[in-house]
PDB file of N, CA and C in Angstrom:
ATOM      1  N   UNK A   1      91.985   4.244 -48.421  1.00  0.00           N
ATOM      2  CA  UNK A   1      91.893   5.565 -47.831  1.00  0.00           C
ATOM      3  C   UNK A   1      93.286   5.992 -47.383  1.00  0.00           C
ATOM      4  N   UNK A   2      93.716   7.266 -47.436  1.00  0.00           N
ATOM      5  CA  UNK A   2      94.948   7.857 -47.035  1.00  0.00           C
ATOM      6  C   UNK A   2      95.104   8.123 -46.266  1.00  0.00           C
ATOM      7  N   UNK A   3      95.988   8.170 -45.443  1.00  0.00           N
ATOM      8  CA  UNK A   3      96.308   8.080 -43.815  1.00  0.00           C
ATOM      9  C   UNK A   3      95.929   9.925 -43.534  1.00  0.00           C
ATOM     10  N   UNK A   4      95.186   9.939 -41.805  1.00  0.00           N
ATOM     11  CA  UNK A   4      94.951  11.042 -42.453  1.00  0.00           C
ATOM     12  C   UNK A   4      96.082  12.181 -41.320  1.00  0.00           C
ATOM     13  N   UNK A   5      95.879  13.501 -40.991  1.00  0.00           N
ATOM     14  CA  UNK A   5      97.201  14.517 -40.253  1.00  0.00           C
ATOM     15  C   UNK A   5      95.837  14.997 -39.666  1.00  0.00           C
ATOM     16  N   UNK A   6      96.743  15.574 -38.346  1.00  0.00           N
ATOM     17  CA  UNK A   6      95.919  16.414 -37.593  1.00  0.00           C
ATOM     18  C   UNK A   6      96.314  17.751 -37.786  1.00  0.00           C
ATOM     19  N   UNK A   7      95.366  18.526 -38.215  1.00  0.00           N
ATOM     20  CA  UNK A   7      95.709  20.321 -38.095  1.00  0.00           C
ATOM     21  C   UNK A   7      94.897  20.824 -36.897  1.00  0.00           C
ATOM     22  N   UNK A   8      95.545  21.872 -36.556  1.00  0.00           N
ATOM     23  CA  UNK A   8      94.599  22.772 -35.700  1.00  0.00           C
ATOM     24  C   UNK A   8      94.476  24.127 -36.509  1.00  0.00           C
ATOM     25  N   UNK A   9      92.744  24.452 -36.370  1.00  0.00           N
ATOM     26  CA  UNK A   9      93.031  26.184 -37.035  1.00  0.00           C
ATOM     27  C   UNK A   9      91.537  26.789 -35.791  1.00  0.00           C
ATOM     28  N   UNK A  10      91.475  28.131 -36.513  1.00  0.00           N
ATOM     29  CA  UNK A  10      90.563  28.575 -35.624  1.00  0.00           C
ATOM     30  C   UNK A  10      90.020  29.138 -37.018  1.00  0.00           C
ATOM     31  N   UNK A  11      88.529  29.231 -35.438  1.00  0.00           N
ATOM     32  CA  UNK A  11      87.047  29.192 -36.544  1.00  0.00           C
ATOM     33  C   UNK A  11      86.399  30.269 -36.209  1.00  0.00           C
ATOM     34  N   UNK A  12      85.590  31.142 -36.640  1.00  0.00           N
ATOM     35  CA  UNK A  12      84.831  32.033 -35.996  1.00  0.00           C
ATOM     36  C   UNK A  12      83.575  31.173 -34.923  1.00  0.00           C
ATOM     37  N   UNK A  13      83.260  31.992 -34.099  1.00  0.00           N
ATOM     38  CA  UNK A  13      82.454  30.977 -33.507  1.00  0.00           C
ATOM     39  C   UNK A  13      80.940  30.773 -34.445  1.00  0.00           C
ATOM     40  N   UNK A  14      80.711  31.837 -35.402  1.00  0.00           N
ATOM     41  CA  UNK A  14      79.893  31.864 -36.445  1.00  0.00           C
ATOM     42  C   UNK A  14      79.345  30.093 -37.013  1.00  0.00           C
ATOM     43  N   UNK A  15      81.305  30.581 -37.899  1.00  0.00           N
ATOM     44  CA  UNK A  15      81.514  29.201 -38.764  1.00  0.00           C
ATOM     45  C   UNK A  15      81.001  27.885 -38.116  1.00  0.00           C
ATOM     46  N   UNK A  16      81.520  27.518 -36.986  1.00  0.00           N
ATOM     47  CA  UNK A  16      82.011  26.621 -36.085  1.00  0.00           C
ATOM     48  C   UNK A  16      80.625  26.145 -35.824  1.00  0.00           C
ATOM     49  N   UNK A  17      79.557  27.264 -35.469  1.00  0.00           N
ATOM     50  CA  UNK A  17      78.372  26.870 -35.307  1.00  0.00           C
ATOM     51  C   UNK A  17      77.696  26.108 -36.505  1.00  0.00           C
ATOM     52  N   UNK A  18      77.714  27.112 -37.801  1.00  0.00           N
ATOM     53  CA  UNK A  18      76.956  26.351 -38.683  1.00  0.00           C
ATOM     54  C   UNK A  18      77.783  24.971 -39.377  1.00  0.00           C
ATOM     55  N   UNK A  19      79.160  24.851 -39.247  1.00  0.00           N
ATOM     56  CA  UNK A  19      79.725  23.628 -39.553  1.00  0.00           C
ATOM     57  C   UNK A  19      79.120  22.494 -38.796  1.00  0.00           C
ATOM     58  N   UNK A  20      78.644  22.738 -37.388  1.00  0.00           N
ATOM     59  CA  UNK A  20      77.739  21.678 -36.585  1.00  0.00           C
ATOM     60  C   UNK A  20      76.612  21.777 -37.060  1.00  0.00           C
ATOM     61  N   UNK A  21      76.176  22.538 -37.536  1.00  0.00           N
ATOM     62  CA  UNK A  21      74.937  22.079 -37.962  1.00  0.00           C
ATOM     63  C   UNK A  21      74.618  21.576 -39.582  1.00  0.00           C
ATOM     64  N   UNK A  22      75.027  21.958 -40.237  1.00  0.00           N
ATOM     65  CA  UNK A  22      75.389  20.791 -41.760  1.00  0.00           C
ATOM     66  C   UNK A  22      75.907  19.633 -40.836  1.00  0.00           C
ATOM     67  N   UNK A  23      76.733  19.510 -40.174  1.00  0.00           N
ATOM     68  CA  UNK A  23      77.295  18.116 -39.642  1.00  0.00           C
ATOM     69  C   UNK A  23      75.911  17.094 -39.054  1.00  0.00           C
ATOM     70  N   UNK A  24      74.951  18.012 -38.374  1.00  0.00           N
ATOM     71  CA  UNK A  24      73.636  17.479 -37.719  1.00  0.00           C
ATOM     72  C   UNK A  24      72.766  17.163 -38.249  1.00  0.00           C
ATOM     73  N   UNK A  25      72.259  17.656 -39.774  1.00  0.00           N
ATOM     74  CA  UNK A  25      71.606  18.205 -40.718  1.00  0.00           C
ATOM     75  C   UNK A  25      71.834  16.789 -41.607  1.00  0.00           C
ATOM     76  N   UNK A  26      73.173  16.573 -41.652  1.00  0.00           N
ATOM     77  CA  UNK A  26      73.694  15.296 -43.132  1.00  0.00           C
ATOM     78  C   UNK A  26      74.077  14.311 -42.322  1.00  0.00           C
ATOM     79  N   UNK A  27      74.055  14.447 -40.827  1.00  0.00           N
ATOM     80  CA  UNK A  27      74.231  13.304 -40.705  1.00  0.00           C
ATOM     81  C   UNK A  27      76.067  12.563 -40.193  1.00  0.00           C
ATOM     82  N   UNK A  28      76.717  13.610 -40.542  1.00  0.00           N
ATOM     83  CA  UNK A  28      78.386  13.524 -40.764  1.00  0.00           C
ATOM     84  C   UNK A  28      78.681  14.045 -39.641  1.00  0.00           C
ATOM     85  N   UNK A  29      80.359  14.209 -39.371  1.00  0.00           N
ATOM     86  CA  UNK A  29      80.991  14.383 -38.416  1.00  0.00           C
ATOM     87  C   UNK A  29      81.359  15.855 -38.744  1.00  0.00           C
ATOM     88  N   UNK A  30      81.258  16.527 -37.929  1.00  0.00           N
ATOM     89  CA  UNK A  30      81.910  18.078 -38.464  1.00  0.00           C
ATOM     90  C   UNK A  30      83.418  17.953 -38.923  1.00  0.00           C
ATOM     91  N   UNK A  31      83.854  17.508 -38.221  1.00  0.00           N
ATOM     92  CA  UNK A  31      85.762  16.659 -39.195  1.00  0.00           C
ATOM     93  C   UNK A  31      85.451  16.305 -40.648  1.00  0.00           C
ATOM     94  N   UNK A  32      84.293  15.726 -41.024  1.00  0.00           N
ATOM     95  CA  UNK A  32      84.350  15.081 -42.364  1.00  0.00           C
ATOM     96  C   UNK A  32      83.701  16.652 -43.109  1.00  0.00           C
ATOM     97  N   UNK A  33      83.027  17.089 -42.353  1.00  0.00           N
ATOM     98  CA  UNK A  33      82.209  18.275 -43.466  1.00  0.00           C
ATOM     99  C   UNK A  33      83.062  19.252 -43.497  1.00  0.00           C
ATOM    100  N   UNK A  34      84.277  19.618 -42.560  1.00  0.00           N
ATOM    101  CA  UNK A  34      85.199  20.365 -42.894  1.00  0.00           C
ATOM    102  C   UNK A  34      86.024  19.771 -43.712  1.00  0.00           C
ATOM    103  N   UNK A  35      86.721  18.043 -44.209  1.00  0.00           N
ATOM    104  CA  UNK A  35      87.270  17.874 -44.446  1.00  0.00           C
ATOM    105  C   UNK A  35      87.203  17.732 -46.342  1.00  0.00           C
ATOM    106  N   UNK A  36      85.807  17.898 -46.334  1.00  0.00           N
ATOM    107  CA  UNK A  36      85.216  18.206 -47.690  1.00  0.00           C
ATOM    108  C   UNK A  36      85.326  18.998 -48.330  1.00  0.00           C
ATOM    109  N   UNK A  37      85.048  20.330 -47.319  1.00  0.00           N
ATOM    110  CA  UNK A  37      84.912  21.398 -47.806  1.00  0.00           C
ATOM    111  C   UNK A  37      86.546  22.068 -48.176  1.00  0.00           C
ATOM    112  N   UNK A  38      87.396  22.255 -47.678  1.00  0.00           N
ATOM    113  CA  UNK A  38      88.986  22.442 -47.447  1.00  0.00           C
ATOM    114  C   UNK A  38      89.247  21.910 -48.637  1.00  0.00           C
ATOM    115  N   UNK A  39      89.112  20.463 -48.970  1.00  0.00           N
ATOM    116  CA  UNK A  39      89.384  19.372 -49.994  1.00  0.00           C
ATOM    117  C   UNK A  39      89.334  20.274 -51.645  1.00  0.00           C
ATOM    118  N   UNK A  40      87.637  20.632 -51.416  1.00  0.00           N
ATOM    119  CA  UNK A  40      87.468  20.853 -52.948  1.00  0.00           C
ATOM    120  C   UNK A  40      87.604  22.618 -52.804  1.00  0.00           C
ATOM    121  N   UNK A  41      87.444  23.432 -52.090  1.00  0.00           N
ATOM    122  CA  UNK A  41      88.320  24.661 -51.866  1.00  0.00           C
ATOM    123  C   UNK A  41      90.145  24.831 -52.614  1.00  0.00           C
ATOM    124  N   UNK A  42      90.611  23.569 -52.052  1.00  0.00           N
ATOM    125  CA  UNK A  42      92.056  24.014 -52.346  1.00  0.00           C
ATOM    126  C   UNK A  42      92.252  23.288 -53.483  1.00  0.00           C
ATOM    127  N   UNK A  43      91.720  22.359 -54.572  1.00  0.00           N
ATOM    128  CA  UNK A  43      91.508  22.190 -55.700  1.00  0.00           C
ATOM    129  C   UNK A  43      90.935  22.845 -56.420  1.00  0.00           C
ATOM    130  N   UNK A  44      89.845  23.755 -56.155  1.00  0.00           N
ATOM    131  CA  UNK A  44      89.533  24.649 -57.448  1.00  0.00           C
ATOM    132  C   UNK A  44      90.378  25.936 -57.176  1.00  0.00           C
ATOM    133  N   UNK A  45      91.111  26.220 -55.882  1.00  0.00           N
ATOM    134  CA  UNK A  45      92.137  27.310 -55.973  1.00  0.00           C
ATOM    135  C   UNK A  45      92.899  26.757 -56.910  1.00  0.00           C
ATOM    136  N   UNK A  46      93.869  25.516 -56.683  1.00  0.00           N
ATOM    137  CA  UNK A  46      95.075  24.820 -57.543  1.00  0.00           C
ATOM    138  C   UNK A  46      94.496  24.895 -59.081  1.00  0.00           C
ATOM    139  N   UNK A  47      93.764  24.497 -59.212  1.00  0.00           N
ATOM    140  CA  UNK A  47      93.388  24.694 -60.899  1.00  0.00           C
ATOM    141  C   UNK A  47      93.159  25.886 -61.435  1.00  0.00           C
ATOM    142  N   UNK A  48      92.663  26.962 -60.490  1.00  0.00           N
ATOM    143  CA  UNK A  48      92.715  28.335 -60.762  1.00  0.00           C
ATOM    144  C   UNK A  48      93.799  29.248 -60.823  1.00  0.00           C
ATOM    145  N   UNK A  49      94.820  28.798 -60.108  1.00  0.00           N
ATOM    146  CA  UNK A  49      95.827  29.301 -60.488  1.00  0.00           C
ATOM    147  C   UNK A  49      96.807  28.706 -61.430  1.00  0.00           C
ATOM    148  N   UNK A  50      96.497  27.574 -61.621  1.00  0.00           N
ATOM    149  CA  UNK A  50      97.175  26.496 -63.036  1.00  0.00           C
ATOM    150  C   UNK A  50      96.605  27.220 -64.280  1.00  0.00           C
ATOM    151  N   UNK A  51      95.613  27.523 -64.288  1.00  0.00           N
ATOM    152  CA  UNK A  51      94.483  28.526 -65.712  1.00  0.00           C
ATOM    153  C   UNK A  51      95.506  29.878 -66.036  1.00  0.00           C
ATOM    154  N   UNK A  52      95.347  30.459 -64.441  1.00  0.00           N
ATOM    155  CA  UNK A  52      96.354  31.558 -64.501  1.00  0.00           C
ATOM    156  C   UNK A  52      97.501  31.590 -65.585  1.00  0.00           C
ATOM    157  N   UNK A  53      98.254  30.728 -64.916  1.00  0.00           N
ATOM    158  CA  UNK A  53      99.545  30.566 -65.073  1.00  0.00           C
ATOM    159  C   UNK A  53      99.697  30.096 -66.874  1.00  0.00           C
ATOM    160  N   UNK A  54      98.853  29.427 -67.070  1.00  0.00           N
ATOM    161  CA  UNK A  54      98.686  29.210 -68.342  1.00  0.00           C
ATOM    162  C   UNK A  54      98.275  30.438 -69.429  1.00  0.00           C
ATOM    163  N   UNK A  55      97.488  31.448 -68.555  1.00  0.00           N
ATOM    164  CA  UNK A  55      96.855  32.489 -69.447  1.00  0.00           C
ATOM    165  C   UNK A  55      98.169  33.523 -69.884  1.00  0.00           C
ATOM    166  N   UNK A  56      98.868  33.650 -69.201  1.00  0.00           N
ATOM    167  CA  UNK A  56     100.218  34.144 -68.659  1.00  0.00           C
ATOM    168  C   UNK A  56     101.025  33.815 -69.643  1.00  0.00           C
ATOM    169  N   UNK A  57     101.280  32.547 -69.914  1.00  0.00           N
ATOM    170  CA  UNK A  57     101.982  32.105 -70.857  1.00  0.00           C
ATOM    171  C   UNK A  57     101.497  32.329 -72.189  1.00  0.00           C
ATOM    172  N   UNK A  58     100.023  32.111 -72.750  1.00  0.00           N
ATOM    173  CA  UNK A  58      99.556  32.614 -73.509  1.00  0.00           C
ATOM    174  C   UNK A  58      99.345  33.578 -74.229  1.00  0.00           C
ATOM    175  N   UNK A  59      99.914  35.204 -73.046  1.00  0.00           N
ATOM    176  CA  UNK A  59      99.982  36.201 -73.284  1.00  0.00           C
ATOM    177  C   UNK A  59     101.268  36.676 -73.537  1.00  0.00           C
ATOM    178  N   UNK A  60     102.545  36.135 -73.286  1.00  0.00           N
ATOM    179  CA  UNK A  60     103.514  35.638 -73.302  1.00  0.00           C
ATOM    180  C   UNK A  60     104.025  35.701 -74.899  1.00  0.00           C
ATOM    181  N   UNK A  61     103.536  34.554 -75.159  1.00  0.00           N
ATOM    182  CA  UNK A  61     103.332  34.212 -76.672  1.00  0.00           C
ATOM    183  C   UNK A  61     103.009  34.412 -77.389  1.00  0.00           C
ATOM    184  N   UNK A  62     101.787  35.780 -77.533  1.00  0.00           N
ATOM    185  CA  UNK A  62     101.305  36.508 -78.336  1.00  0.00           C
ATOM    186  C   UNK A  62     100.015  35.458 -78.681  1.00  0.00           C
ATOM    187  N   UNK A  63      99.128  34.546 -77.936  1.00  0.00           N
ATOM    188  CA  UNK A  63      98.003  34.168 -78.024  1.00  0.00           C
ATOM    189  C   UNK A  63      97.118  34.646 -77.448  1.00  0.00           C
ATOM    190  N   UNK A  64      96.942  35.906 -78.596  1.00  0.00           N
ATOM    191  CA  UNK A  64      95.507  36.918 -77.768  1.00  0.00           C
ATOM    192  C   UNK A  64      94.569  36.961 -78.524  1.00  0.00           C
ATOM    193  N   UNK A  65      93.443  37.933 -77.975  1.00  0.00           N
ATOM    194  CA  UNK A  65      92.423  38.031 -79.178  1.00  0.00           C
ATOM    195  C   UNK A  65      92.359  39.640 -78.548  1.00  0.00           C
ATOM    196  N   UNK A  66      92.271  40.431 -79.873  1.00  0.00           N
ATOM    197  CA  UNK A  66      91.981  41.523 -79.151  1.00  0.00           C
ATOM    198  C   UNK A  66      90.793  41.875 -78.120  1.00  0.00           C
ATOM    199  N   UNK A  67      90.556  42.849 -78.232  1.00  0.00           N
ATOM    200  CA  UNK A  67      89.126  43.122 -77.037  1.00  0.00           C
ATOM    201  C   UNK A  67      88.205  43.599 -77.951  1.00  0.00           C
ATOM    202  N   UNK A  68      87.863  43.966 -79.087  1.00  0.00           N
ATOM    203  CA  UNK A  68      86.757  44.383 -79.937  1.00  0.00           C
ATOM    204  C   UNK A  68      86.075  42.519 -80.178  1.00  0.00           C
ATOM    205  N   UNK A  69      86.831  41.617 -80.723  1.00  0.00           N
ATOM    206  CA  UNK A  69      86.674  40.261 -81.153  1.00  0.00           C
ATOM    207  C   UNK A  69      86.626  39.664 -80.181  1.00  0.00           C
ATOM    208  N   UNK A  70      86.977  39.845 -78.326  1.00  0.00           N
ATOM    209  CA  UNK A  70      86.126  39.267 -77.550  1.00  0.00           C
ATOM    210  C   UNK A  70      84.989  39.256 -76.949  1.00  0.00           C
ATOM    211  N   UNK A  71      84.806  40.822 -77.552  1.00  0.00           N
ATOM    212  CA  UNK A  71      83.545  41.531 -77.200  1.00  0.00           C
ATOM    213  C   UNK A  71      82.238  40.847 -77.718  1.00  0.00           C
ATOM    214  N   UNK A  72      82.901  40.588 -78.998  1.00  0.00           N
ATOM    215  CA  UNK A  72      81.479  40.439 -80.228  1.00  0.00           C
ATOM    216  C   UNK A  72      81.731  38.857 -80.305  1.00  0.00           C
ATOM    217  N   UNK A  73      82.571  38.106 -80.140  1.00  0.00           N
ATOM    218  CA  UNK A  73      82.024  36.801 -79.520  1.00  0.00           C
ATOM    219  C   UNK A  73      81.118  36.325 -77.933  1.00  0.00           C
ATOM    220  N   UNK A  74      81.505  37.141 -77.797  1.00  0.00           N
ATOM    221  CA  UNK A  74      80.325  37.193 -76.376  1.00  0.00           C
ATOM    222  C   UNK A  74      79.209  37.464 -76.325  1.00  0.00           C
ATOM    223  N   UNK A  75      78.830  38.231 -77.202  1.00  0.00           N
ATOM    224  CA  UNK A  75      78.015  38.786 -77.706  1.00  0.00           C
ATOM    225  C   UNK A  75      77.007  38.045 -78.593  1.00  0.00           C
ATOM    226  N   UNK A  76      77.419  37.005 -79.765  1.00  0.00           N
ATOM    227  CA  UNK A  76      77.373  36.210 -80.424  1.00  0.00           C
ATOM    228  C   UNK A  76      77.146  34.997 -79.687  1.00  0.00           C
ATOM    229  N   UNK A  77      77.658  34.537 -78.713  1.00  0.00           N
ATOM    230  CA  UNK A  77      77.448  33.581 -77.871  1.00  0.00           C
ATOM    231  C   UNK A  77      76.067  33.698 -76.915  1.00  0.00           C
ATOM    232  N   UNK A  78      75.631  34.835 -76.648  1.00  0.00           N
ATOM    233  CA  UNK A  78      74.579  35.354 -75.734  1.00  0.00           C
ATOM    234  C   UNK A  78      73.325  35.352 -76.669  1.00  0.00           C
ATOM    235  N   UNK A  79      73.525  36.083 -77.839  1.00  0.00           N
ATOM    236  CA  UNK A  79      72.441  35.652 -78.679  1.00  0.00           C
ATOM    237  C   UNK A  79      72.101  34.383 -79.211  1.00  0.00           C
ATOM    238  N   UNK A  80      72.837  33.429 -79.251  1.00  0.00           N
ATOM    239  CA  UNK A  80      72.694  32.140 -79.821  1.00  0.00           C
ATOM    240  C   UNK A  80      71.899  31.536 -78.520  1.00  0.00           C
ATOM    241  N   UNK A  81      72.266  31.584 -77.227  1.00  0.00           N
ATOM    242  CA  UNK A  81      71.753  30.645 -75.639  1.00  0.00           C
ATOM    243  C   UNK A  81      70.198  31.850 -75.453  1.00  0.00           C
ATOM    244  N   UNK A  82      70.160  32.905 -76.349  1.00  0.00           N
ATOM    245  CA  UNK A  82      68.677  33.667 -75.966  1.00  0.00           C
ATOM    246  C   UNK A  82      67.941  32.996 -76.994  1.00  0.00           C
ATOM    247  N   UNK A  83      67.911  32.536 -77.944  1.00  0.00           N
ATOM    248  CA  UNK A  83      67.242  31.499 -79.015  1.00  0.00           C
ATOM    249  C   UNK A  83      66.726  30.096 -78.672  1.00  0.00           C
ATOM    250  N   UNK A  84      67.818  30.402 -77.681  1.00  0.00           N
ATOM    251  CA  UNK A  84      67.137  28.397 -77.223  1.00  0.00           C
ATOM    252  C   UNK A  84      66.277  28.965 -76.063  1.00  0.00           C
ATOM    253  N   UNK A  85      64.928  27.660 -76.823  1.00  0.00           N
ATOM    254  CA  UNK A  85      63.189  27.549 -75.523  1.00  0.00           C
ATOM    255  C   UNK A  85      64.193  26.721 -74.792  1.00  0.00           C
ATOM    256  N   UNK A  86      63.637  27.490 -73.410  1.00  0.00           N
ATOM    257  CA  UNK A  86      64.539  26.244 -72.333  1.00  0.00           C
ATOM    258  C   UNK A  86      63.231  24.264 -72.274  1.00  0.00           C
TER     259      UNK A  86
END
């Protein structure tokens, strides 16, 4: 386990409430259910802006598809997942 830092932030008293109560609810420490939540928050930001940054470059480079041919693959894609019995 990684050593861990102390932050201070402020909470609405909203938040603060229902963070105690998932904490009461699962059983956990409200430290750990915030420390979860923050965790995978600022990883799917970081990868979302890594996508970005990549799309960017892509566009960059002239790796596009126009918008008529993204249209009608979407399109194509929607009819194929309405065919399948769930």
């Amino acid at each position: 386990m990684s050593k861990s830092a102390t932050m201070s932030l402020r909470l609405t008293h909203e938040l603060k409430e229902k963070l105690g109560q998932l904490a009461r609810e699962t059983d956990r420490t409200p430290s750990a259910i915030a420390q979860q939540g923050l965790s995978e928050y600022v990883d799917q930001r970081l990868w979302m802006l890594s996508e970005i940054d990549k799309s960017i470059e892509d566009f960059k480079e002239g790796r596009t598809v126009p918008h008529t041919e993204a249209v009608a693959r979407i399109h194509a894609t929607i009819a194929r997942y309405e065919k399948v019995d769930p």
